[in-house]
N, C-alpha and C. Protein backbone atom coordinates (compact mmCIF):
# COMPACT_ATOMS: atom_id res chain seq x y z
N UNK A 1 22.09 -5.64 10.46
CA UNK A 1 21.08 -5.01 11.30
C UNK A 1 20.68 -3.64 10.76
N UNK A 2 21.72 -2.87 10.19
CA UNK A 2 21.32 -1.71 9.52
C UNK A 2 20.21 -1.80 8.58
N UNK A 3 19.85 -2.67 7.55
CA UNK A 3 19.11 -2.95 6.71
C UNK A 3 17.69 -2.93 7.16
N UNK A 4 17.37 -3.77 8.24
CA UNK A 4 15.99 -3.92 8.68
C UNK A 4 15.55 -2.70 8.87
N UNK A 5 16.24 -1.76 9.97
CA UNK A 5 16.24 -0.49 10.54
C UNK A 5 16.02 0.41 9.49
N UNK A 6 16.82 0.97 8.36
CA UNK A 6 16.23 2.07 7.31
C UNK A 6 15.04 1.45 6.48
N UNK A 7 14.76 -0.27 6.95
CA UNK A 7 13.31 -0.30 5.76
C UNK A 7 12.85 -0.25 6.74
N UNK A 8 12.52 -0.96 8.13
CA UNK A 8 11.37 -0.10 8.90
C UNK A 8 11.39 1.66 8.96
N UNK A 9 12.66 1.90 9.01
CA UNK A 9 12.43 4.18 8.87
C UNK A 9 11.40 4.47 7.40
N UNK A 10 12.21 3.83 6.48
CA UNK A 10 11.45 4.33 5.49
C UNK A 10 9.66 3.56 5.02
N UNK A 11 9.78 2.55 5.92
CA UNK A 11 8.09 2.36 6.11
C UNK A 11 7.29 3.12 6.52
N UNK A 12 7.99 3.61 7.87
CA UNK A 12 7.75 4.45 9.00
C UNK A 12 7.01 5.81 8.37
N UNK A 13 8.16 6.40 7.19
CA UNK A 13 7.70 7.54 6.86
C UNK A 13 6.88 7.54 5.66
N UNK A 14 6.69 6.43 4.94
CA UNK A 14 5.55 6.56 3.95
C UNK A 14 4.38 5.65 4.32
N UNK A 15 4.00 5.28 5.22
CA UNK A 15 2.64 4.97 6.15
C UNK A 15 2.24 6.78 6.80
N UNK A 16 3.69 7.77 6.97
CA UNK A 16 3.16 8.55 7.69
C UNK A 16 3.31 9.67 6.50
N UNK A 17 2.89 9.31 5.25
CA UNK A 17 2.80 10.18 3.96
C UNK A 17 1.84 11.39 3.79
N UNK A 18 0.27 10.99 4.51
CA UNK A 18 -0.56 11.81 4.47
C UNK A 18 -0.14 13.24 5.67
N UNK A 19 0.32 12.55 7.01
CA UNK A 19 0.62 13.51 7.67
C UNK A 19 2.18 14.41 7.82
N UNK A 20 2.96 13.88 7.01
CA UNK A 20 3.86 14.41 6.37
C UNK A 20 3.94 15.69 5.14
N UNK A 21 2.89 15.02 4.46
CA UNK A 21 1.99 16.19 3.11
C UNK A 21 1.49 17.29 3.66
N UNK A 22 0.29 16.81 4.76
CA UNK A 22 -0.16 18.08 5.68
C UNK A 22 0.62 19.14 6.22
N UNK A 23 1.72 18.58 6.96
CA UNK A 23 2.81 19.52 7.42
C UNK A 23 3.50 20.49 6.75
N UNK A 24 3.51 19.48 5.94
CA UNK A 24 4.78 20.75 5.03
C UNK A 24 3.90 21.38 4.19
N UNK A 25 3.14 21.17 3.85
CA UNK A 25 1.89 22.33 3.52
C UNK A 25 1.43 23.15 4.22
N UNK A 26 1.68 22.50 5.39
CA UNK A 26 0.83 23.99 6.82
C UNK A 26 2.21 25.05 7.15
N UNK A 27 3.16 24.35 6.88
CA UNK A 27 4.03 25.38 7.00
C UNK A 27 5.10 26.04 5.72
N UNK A 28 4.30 25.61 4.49
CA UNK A 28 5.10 26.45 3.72
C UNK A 28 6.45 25.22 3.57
N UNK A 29 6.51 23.93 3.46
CA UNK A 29 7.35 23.23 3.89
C UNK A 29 7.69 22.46 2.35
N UNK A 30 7.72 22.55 0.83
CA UNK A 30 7.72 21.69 0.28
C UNK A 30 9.44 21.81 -0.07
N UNK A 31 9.91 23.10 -0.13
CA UNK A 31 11.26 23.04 -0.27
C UNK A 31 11.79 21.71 0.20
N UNK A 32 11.93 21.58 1.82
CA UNK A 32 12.37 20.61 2.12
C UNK A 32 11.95 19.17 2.31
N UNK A 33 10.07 19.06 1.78
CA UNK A 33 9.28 18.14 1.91
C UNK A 33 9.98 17.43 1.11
N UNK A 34 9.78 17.82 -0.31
CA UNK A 34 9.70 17.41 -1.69
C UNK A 34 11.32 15.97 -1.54
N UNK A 35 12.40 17.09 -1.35
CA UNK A 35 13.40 16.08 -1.13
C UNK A 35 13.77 15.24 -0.57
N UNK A 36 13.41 15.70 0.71
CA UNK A 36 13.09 14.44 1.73
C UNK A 36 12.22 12.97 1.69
N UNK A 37 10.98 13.43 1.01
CA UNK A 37 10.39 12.20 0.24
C UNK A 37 11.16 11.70 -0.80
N UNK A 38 11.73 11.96 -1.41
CA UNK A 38 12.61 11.62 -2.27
C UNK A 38 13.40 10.58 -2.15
N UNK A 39 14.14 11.28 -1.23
CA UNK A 39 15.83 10.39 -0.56
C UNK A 39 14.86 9.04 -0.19
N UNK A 40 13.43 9.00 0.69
CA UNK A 40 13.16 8.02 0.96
C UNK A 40 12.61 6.86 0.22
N UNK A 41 12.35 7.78 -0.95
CA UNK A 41 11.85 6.78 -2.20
C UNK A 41 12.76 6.32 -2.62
N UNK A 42 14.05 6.86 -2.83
CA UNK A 42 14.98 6.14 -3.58
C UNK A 42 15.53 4.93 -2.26
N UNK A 43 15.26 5.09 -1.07
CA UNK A 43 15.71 4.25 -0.53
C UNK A 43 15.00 2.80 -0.40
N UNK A 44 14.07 3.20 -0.31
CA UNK A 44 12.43 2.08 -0.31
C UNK A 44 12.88 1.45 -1.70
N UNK A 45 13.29 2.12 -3.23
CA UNK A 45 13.84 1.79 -4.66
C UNK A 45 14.63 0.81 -4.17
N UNK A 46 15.51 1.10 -3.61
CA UNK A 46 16.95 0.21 -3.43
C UNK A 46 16.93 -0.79 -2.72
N UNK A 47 15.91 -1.19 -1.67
CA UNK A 47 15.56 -2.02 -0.58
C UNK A 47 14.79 -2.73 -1.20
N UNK A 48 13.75 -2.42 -2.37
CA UNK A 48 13.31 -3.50 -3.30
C UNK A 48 14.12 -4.84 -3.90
N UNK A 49 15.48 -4.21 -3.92
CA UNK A 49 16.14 -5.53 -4.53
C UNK A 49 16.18 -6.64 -3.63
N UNK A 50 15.99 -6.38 -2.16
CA UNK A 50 16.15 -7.64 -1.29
C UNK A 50 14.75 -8.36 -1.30
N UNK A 51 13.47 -7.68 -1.73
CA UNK A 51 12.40 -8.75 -1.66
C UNK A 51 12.04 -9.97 -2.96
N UNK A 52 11.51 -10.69 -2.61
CA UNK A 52 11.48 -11.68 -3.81
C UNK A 52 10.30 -11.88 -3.76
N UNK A 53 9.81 -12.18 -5.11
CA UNK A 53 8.46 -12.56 -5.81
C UNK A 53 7.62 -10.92 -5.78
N UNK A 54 6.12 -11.18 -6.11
CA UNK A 54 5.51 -10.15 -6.09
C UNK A 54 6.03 -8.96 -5.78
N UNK A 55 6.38 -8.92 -4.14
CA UNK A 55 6.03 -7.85 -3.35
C UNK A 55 7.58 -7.00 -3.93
N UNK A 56 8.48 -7.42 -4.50
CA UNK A 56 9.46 -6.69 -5.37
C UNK A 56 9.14 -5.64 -6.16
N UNK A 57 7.80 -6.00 -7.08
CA UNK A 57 7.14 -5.52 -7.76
C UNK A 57 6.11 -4.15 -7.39
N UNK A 58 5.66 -4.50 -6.32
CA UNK A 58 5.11 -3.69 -5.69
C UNK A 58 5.62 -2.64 -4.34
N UNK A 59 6.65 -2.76 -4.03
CA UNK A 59 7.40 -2.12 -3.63
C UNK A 59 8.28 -1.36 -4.75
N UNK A 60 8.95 -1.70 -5.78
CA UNK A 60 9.34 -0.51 -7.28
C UNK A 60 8.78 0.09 -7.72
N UNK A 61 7.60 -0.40 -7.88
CA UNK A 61 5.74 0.35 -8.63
C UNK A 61 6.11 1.43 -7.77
N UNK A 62 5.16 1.45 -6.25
CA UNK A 62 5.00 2.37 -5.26
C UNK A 62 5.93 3.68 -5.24
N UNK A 63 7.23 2.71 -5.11
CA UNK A 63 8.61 4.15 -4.82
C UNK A 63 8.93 4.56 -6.04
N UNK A 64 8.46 3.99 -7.06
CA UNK A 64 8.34 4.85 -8.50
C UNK A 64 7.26 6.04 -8.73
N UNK A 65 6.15 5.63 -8.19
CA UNK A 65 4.76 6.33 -8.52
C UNK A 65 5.21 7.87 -7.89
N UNK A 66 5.85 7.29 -6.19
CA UNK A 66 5.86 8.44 -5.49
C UNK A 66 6.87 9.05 -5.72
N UNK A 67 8.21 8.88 -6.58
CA UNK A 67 9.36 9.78 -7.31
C UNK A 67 8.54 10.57 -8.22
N UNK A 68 7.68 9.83 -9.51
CA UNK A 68 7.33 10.56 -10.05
C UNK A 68 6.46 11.71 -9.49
N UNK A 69 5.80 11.49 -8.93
CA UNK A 69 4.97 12.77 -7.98
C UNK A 69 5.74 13.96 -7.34
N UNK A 70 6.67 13.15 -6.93
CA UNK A 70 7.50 14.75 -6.10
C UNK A 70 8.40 15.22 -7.57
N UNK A 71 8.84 14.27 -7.99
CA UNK A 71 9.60 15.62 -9.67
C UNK A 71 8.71 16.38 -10.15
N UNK A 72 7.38 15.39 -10.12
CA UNK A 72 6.19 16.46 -11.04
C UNK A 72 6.14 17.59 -10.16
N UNK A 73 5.77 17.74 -8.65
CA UNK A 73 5.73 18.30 -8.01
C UNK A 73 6.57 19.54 -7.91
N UNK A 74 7.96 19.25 -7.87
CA UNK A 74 9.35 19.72 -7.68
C UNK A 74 9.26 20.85 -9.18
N UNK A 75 9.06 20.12 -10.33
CA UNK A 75 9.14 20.89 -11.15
C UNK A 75 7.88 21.78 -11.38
N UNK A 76 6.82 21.59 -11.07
CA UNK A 76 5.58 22.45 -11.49
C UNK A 76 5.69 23.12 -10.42
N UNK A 77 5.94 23.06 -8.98
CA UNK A 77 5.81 23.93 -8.21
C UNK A 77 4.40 23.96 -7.40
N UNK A 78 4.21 22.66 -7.35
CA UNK A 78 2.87 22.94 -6.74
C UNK A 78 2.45 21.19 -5.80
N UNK A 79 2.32 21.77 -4.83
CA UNK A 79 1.72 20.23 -4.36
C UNK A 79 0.64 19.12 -4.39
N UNK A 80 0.18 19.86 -5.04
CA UNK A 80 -1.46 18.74 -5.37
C UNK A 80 -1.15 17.64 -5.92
N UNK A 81 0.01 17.13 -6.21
CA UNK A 81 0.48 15.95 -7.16
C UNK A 81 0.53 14.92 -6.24
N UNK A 82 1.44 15.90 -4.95
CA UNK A 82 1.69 14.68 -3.77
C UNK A 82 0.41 14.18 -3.44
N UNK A 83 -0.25 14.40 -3.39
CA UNK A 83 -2.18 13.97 -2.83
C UNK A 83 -2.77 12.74 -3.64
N UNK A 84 -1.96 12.78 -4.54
CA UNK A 84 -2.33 11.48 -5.59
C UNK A 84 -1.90 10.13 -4.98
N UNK A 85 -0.83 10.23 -4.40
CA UNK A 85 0.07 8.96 -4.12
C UNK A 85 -1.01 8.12 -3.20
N UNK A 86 -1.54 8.17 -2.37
CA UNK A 86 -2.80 7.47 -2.01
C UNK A 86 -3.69 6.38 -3.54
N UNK A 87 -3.56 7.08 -3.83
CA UNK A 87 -4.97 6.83 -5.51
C UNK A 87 -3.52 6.15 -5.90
N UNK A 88 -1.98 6.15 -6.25
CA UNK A 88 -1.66 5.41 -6.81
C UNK A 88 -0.97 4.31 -6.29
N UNK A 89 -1.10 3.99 -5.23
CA UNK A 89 -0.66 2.98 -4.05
C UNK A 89 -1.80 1.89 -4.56
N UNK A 90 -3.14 2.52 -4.10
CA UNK A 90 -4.39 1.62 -4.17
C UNK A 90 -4.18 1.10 -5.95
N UNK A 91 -4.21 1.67 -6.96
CA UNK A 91 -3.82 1.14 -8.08
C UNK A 91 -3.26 0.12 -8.57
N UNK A 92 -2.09 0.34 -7.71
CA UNK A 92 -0.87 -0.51 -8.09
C UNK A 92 -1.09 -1.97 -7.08
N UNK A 93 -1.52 -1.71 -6.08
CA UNK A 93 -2.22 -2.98 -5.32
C UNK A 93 -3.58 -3.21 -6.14
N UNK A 94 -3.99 -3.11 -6.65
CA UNK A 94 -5.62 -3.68 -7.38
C UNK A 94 -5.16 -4.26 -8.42
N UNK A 95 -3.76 -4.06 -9.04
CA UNK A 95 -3.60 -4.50 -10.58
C UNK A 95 -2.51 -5.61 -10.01
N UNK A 96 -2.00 -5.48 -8.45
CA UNK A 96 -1.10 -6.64 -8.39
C UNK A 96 -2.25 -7.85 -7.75
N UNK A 97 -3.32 -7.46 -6.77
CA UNK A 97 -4.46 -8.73 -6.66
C UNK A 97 -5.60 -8.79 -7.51
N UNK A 98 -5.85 -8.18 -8.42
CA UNK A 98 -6.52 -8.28 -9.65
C UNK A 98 -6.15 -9.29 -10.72
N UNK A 99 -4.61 -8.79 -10.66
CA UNK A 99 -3.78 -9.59 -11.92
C UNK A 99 -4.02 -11.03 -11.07
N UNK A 100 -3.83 -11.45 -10.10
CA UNK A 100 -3.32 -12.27 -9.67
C UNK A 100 -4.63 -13.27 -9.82
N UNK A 101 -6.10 -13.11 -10.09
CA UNK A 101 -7.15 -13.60 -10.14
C UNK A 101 -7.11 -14.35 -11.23
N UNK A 102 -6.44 -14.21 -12.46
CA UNK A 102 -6.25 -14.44 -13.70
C UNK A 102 -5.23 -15.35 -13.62
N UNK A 103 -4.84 -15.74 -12.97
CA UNK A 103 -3.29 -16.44 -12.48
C UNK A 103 -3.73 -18.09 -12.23
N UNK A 104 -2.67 -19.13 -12.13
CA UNK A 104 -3.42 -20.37 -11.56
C UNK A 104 -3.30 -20.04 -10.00
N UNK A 105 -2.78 -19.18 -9.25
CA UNK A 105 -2.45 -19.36 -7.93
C UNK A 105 -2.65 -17.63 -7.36
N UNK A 106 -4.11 -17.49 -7.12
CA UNK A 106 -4.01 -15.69 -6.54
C UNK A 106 -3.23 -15.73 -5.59
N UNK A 107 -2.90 -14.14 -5.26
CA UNK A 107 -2.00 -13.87 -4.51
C UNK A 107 -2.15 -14.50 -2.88
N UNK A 108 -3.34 -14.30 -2.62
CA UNK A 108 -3.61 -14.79 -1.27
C UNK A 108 -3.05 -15.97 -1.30
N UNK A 109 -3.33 -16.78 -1.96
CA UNK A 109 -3.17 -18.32 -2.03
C UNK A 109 -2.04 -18.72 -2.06
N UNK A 110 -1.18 -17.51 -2.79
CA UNK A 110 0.47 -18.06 -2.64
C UNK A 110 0.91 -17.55 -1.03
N UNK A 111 0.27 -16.91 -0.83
CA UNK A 111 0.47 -16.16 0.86
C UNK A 111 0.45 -17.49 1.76
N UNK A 112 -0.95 -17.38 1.67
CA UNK A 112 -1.07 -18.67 2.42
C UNK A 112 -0.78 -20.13 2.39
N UNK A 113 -0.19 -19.84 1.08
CA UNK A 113 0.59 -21.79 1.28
C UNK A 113 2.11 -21.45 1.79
N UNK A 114 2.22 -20.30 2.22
CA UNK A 114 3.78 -20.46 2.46
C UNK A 114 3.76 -20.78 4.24
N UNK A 115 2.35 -21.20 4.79
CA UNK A 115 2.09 -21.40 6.19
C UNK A 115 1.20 -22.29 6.15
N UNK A 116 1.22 -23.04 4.68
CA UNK A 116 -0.32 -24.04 4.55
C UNK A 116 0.35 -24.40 3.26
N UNK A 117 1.43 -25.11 3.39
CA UNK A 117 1.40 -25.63 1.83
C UNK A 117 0.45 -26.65 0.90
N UNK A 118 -0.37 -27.61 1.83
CA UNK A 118 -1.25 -28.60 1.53
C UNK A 118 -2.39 -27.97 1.34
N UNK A 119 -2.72 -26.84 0.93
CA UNK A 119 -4.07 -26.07 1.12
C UNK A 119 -4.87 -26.73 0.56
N UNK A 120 -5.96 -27.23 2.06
CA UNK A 120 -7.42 -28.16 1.34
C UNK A 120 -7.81 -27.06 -0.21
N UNK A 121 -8.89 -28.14 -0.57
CA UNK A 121 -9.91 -27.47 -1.89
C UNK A 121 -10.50 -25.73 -0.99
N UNK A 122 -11.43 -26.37 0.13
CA UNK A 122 -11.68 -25.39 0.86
C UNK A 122 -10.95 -24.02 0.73
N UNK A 123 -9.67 -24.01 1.33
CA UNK A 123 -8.84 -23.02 1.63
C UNK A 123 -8.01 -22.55 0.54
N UNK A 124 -8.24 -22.60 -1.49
CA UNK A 124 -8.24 -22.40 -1.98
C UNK A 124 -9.18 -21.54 -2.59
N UNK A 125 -10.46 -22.11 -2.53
CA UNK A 125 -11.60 -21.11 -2.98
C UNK A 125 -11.91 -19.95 -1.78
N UNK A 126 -11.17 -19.74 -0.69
CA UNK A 126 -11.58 -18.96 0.35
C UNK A 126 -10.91 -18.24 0.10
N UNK A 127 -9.20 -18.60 -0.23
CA UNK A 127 -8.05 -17.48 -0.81
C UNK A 127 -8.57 -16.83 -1.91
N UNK A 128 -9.20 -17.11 -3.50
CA UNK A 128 -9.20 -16.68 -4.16
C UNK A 128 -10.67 -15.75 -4.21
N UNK A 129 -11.69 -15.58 -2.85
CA UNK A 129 -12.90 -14.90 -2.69
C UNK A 129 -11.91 -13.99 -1.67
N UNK A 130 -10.99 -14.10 -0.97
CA UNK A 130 -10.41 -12.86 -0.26
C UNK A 130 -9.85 -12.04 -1.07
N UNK A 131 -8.90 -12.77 -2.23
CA UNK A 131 -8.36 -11.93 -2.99
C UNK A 131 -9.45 -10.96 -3.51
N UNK A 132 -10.66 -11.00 -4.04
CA UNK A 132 -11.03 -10.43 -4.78
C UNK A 132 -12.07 -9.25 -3.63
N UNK A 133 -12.00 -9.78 -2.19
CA UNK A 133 -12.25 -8.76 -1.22
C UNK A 133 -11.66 -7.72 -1.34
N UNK A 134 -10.17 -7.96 -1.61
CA UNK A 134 -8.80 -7.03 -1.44
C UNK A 134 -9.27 -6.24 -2.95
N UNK A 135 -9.80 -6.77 -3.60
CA UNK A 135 -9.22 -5.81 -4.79
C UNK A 135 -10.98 -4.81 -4.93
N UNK A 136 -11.59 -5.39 -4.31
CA UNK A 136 -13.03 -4.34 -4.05
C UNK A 136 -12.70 -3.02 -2.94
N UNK A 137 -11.96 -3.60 -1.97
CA UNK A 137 -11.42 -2.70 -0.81
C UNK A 137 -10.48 -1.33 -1.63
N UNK A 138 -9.37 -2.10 -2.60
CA UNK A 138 -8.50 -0.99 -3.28
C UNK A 138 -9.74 -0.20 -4.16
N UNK A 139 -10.86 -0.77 -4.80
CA UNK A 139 -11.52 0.15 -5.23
C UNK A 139 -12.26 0.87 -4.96
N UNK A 140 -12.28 0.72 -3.47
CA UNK A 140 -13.39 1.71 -3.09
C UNK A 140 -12.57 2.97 -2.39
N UNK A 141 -11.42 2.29 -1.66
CA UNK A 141 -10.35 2.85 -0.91
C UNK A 141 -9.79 4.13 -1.93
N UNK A 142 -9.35 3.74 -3.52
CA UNK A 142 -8.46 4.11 -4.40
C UNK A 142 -9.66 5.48 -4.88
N UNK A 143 -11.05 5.42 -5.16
CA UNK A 143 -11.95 5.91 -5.34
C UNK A 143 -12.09 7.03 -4.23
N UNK A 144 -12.10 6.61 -3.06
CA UNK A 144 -12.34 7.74 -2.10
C UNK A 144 -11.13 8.58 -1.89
N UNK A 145 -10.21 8.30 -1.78
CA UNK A 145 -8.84 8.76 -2.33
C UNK A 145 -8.70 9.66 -2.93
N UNK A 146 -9.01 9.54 -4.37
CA UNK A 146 -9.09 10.41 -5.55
C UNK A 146 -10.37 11.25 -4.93
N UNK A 147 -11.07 11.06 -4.62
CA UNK A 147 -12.09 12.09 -4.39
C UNK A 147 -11.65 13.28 -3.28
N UNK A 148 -11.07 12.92 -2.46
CA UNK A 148 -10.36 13.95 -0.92
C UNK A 148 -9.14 14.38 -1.73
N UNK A 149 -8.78 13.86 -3.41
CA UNK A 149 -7.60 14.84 -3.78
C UNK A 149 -8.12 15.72 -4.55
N UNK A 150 -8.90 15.16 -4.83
CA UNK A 150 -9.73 16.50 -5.98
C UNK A 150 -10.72 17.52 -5.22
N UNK A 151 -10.98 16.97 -4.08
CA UNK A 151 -11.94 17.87 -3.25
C UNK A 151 -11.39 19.08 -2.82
N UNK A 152 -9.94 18.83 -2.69
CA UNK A 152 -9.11 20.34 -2.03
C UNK A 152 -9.06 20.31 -0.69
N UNK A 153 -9.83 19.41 0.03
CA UNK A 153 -9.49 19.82 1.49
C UNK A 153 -8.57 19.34 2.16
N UNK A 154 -8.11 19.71 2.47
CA UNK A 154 -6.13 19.27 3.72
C UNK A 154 -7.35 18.03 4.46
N UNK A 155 -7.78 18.81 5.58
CA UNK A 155 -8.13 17.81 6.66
C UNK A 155 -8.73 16.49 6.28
N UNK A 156 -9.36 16.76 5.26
CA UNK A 156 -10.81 15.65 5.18
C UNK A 156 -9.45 14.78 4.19
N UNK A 157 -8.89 14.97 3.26
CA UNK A 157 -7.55 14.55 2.64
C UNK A 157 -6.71 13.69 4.03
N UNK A 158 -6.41 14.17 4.93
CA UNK A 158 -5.29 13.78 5.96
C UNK A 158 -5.94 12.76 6.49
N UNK A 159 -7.22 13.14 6.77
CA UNK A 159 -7.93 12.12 7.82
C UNK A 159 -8.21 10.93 6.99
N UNK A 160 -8.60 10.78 5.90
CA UNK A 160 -8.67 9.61 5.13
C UNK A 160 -7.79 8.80 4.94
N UNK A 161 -6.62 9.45 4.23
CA UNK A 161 -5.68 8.44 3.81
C UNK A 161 -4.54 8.35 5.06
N UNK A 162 -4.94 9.29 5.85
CA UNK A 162 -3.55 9.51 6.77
C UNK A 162 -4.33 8.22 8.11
N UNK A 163 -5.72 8.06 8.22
CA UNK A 163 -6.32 7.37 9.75
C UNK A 163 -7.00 6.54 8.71
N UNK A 164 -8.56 6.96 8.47
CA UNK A 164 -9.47 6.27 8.47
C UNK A 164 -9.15 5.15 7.36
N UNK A 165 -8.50 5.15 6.56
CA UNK A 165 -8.17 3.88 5.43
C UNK A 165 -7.07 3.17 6.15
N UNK A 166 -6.35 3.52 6.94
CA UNK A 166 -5.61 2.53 7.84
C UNK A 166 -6.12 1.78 8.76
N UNK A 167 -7.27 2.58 9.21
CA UNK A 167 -8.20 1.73 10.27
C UNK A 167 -8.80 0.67 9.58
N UNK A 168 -9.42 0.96 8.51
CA UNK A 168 -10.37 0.04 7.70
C UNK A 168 -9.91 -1.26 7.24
N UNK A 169 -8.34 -0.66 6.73
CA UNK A 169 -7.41 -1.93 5.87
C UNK A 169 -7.18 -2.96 7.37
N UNK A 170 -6.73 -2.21 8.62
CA UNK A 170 -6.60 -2.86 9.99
C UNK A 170 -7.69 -3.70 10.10
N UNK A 171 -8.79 -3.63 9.92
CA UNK A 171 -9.96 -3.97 10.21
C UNK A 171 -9.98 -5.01 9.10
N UNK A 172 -9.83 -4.84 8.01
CA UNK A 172 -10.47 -6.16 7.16
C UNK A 172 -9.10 -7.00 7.33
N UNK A 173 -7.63 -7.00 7.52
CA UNK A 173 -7.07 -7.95 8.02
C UNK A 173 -7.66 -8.61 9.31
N UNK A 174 -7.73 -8.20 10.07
CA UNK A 174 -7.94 -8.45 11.63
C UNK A 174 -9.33 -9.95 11.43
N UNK A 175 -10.08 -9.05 10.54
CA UNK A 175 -11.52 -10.11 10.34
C UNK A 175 -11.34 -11.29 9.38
N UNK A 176 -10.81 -11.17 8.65
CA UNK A 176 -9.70 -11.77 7.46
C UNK A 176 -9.01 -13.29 7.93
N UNK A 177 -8.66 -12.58 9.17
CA UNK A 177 -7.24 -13.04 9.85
C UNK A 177 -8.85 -14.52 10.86
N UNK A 178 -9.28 -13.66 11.28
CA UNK A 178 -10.17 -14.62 12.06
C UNK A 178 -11.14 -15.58 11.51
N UNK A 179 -11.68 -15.34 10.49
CA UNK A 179 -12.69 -16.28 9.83
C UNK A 179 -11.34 -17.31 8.88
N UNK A 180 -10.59 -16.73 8.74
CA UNK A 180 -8.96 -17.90 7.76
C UNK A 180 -9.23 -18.63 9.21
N UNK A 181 -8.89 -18.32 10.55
CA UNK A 181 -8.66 -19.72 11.32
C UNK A 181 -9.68 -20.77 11.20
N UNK A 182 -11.03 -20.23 11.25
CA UNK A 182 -11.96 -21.07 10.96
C UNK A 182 -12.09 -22.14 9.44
N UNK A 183 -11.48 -21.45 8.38
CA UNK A 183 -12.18 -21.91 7.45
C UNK A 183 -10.80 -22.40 6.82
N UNK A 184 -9.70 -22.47 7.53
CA UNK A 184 -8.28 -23.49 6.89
C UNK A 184 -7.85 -23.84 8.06
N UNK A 185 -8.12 -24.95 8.46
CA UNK A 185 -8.01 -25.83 9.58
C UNK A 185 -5.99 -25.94 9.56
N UNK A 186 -5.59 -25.75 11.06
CA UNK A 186 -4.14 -25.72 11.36
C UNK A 186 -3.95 -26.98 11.19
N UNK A 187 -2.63 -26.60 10.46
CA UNK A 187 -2.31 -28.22 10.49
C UNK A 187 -1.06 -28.63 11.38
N UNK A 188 -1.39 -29.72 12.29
CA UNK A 188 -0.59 -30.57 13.17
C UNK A 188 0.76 -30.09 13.02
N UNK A 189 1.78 -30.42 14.20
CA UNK A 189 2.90 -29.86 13.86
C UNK A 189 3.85 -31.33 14.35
């Protein structure tokens, strides 16, 4: 039971990355920011070994990207590095459903046969036009990103990656989620 509990904490706190950054910037806070993200990266590192397939991959990427950011950080002395981790989240998701286009089986498609293993013709070509939804979303997402880090501003920075790209990603699952019932018929149980 312990296990579930520190990967939901440490979900907890890097979903809450942007408003975490803000803080300890508003108060002069990286002394203890910096390490604290840390401990949680290395923990999110170590909790990678229990996932299998892809998302292994993308969970090591991530808590790698964001170690390297706080050492860069830690050692230059300056926080603008942390502001990146947004831009390299979206990255590392565009090159894992990007790659996956090139693949016999995109990622969606392996998603969804693990709740649809018989996936009609249909619900093959629908997986592999979502996938490539997902990887337009990381580029526009990963793009605006980089732009609120280079812009300098805290708020317009917080509010993006910290709300409004959570709302959005909420939003294209949610719609995602509803046109899949329509267009891969449930199968009998």
């Amino acid at each position: 039971m312990r296990l579930p509990l520190i990967r939901v904490a440490t979900g907890a706190v890097l979903l809450a990355w942007p408003f975490l950054v803000w803080f300890g910037l508003a108060h002069n806070g990286l002394q203890w920011l910096l390490p604290a993200l840390a401990v949680v990266l290395l923990l999110r590192l170590r909790q990678a070994r229990h996932n299998a397939g892809p998302m292994r991959r993308v969970m090591q990427s991530v808590a790698l990207a964001g170690l390297a950011l706080c050492i860069a950080s830690a050692l230059l002395g300056t926080h603008q590095l942390l502001l990146y981790w947004p831009v390299a989240v979206n990255g590392i998701m565009l090159a894992l459903f990007g790659s996956s286009l090139f693949s016999a089986m995109p990622l969606v498609e392996r998603l969804a046969r693990l709740q649809h293993p018989h996936l009609p013709a249909q619900g093959v070509r629908y997986t592999r036009r979502v996938t490539q939804i997902w990887c337009g979303f990381f580029i526009v997402n990963g793009s605006i990103a980089l732009f609120t880090a280079l812009y300098g501003s805290m708020p317009l920075w917080s509010a993006w990656n910290g709300m409004i790209a959570y709302l959005l990603m909420a939003t294209l699952m949610a719609g995602e989620w509803l046109v899949r019932r329509r267009v891969i018929p449930r199968e009998p149980i």
